[in-house]
N, C-alpha and C. Protein backbone atom coordinates (compact mmCIF):
# COMPACT_ATOMS: atom_id res chain seq x y z
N UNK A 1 -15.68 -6.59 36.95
CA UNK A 1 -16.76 -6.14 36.10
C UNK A 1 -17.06 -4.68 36.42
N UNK A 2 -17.35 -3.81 35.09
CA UNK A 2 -17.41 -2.36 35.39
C UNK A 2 -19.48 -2.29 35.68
N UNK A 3 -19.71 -1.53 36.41
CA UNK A 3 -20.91 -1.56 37.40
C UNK A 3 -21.20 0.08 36.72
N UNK A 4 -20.13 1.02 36.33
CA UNK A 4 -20.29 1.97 36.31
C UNK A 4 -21.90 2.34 35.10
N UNK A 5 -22.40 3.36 35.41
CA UNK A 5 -23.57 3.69 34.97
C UNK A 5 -22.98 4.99 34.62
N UNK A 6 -23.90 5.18 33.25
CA UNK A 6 -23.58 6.47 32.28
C UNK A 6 -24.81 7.33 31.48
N UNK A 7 -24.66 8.41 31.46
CA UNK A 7 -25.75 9.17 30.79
C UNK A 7 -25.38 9.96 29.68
N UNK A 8 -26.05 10.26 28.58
CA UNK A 8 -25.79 11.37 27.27
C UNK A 8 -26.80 11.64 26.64
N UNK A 9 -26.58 12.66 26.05
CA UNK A 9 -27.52 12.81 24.92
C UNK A 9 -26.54 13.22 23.56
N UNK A 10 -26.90 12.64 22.41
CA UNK A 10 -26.19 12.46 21.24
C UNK A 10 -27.02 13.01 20.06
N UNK A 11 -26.22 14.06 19.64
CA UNK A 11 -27.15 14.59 18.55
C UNK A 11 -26.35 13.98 17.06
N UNK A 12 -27.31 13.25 16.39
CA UNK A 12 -27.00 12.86 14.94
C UNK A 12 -27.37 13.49 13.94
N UNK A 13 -26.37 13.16 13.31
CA UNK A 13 -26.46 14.65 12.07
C UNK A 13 -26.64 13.99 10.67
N UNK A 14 -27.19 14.08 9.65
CA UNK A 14 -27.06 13.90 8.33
C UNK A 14 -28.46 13.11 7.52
N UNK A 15 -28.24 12.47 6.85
CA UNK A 15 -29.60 11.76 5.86
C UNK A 15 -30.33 10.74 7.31
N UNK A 16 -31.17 11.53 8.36
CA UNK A 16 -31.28 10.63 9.55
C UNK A 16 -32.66 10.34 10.17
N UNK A 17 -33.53 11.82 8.91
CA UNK A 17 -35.04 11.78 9.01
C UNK A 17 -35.69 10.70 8.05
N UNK A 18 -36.79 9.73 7.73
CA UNK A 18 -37.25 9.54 6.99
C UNK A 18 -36.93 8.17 6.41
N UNK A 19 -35.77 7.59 7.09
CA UNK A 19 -35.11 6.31 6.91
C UNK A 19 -35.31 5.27 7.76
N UNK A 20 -36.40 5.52 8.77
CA UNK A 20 -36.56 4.75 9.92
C UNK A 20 -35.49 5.06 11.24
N UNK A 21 -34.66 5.48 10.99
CA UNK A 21 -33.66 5.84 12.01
C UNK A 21 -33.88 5.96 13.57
N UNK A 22 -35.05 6.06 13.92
CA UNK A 22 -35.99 6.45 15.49
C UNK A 22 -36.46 4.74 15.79
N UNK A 23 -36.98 4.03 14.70
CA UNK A 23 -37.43 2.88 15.29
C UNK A 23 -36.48 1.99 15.48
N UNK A 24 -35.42 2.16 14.36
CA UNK A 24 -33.81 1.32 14.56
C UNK A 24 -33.40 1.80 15.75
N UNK A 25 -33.41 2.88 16.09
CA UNK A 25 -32.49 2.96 17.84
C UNK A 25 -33.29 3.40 18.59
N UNK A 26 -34.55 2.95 18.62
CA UNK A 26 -35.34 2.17 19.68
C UNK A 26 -34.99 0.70 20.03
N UNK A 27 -34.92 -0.06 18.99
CA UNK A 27 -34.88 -1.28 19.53
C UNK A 27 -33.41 -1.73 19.35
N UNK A 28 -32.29 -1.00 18.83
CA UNK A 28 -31.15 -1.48 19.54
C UNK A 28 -30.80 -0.82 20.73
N UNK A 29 -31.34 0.09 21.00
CA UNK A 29 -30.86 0.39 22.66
C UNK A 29 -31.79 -0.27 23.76
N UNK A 30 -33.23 -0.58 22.94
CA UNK A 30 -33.89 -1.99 24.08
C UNK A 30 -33.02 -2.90 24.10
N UNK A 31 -32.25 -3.59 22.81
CA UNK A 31 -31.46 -4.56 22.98
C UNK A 31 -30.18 -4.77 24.15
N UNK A 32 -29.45 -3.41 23.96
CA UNK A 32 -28.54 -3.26 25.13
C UNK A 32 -28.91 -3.39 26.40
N UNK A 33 -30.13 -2.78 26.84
CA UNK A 33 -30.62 -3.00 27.98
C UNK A 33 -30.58 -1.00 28.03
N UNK A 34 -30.91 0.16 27.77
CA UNK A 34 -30.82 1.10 27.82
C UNK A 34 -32.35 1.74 28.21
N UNK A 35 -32.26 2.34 29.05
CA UNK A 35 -33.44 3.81 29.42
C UNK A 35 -32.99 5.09 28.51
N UNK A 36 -33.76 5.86 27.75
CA UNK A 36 -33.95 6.89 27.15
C UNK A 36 -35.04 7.11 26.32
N UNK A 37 -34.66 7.56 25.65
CA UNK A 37 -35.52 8.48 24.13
C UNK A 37 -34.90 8.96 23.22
N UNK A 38 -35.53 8.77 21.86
CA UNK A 38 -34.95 9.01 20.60
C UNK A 38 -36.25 10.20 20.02
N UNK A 39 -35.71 11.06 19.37
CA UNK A 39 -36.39 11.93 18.14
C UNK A 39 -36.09 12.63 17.55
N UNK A 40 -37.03 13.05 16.70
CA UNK A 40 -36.83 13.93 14.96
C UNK A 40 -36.33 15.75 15.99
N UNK A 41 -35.66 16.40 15.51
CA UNK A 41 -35.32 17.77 15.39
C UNK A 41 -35.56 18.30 14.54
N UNK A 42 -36.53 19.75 14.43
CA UNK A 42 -36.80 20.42 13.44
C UNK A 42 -35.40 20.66 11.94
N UNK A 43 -34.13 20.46 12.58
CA UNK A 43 -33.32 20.63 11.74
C UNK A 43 -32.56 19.67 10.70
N UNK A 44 -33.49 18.41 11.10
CA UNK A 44 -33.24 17.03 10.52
C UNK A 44 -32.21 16.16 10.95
N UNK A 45 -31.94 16.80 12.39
CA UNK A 45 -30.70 15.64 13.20
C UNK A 45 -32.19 14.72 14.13
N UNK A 46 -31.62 14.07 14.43
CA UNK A 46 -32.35 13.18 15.28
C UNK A 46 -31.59 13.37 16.98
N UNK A 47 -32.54 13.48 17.82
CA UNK A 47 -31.40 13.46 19.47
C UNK A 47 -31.53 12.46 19.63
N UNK A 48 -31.06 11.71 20.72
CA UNK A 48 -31.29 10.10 21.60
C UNK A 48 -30.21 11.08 23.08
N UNK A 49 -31.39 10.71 24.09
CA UNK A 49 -30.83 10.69 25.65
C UNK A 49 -31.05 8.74 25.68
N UNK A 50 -29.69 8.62 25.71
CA UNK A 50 -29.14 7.46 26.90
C UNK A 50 -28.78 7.46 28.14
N UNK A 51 -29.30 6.38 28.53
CA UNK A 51 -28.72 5.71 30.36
C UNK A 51 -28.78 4.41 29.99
N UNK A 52 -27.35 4.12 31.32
CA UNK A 52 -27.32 3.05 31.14
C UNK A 52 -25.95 2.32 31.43
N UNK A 53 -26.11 1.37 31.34
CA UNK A 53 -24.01 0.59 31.51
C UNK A 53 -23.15 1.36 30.88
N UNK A 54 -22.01 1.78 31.27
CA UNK A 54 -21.04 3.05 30.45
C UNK A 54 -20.67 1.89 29.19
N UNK A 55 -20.46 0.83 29.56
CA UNK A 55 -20.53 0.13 28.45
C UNK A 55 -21.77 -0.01 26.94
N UNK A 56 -22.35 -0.40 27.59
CA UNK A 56 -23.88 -0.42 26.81
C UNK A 56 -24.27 1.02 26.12
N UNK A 57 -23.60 2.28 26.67
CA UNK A 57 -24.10 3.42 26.28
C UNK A 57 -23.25 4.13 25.47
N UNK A 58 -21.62 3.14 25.30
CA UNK A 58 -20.56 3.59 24.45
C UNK A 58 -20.75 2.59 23.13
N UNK A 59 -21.34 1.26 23.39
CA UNK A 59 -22.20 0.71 22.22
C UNK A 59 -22.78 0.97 21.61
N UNK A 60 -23.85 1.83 22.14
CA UNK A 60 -24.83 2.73 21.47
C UNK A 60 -24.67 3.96 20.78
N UNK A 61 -23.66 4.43 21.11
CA UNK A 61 -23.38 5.82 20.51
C UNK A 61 -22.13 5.21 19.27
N UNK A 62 -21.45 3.98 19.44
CA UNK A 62 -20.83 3.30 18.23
C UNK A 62 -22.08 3.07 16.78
N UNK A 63 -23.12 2.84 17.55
CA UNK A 63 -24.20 1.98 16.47
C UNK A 63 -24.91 3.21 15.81
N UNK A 64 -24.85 4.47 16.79
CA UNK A 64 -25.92 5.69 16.09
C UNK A 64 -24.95 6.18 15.08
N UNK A 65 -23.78 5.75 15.51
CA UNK A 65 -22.43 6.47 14.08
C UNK A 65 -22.87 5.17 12.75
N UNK A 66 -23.36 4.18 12.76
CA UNK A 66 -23.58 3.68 11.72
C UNK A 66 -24.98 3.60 11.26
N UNK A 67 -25.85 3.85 12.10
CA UNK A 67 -26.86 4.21 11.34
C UNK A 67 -27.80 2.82 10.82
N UNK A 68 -28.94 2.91 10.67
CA UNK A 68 -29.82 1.93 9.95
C UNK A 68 -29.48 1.84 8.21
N UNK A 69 -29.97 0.63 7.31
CA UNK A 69 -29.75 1.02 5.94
C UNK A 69 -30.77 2.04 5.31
N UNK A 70 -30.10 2.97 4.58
CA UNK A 70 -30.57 3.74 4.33
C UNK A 70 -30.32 5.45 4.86
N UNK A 71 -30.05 5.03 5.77
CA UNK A 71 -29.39 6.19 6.75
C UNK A 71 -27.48 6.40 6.61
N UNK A 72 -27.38 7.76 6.19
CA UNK A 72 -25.72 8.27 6.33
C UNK A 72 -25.75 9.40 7.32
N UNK A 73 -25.27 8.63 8.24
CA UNK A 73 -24.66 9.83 9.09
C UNK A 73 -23.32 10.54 8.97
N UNK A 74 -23.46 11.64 9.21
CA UNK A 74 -21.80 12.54 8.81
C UNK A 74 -21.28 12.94 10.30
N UNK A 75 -22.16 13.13 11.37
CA UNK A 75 -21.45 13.04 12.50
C UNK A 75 -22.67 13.00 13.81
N UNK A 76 -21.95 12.39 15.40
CA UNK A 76 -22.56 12.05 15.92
C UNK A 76 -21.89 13.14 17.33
N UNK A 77 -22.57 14.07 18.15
CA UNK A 77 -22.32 14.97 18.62
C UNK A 77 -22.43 14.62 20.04
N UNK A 78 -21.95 13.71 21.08
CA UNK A 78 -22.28 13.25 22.02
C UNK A 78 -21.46 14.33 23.26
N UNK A 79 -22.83 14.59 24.30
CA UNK A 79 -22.69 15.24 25.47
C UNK A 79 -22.87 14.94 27.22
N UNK A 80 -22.13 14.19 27.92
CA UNK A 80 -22.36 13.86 29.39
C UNK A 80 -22.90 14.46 30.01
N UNK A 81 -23.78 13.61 30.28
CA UNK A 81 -25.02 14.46 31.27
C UNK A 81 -25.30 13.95 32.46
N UNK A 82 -24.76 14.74 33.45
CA UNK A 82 -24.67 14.46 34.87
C UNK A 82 -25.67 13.87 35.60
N UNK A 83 -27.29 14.38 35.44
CA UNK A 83 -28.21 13.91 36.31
C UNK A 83 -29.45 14.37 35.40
N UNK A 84 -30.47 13.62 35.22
CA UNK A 84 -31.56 13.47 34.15
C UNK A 84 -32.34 12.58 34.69
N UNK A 85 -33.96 12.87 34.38
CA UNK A 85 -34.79 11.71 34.32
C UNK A 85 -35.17 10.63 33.28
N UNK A 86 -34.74 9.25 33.73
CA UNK A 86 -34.89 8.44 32.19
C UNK A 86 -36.53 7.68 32.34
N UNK A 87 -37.33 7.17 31.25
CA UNK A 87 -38.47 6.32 31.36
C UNK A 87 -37.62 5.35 31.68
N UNK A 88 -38.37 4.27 31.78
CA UNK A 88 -38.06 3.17 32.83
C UNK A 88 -37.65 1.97 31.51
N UNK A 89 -37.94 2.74 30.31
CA UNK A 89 -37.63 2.12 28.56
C UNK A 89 -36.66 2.80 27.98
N UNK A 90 -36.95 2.42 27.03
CA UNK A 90 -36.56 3.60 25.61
C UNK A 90 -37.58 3.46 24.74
N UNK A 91 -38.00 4.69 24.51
CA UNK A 91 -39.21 5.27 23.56
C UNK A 91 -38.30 6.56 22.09
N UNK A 92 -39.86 6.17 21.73
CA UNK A 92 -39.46 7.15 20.65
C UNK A 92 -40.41 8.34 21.45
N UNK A 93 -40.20 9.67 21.24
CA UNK A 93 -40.72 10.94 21.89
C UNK A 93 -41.16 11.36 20.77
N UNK A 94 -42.23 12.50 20.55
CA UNK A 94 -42.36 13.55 19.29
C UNK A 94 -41.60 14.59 19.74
């Protein structure tokens, strides 16, 4: 069993404001079992910092490429991030 633990932050790009998109990956990355934060960008991408099972956090960045209904994403910009503080959840941030 992989034990390994993983961190990112993933910037999503496209129709991603206004569709619910922040409360949908709130509660599928509670579902995984994930620590982070999701929110709106002045430029209409949404970020999400994940932690978490390298598994669980390559799930998650599968699910932000599909998006809630209503939501089209055109691309998902994911970056490894060595050492970060996570909440002890996943929240939505302003």
């Amino acid at each position: 069993m992989n034990n390994r633990k993983r961190a990112v932050q993933a910037r999503v790009h496209g129709r991603v404001q206004g569709v619910g998109y922040r409360i949908w990956a709130r509660g599928e990355a509670a579902g995984l079992g994930l620590m982070g934060w999701v929110r709106n960008e002045r430029d209409g991408s949404v970020t999400a910092w994940l932690a978490g099972a390298d598994a669980a956090v390559s799930a998650m960045i599968e699910r932000l490429r599909q998006g809630p209904a209503g939501a089209s994403v055109s691309r998902v910009d994911v970056e490894e991030i060595e050492t970060w503080t996570a909440p002890g959840d996943f929240r939505i941030v302003a």
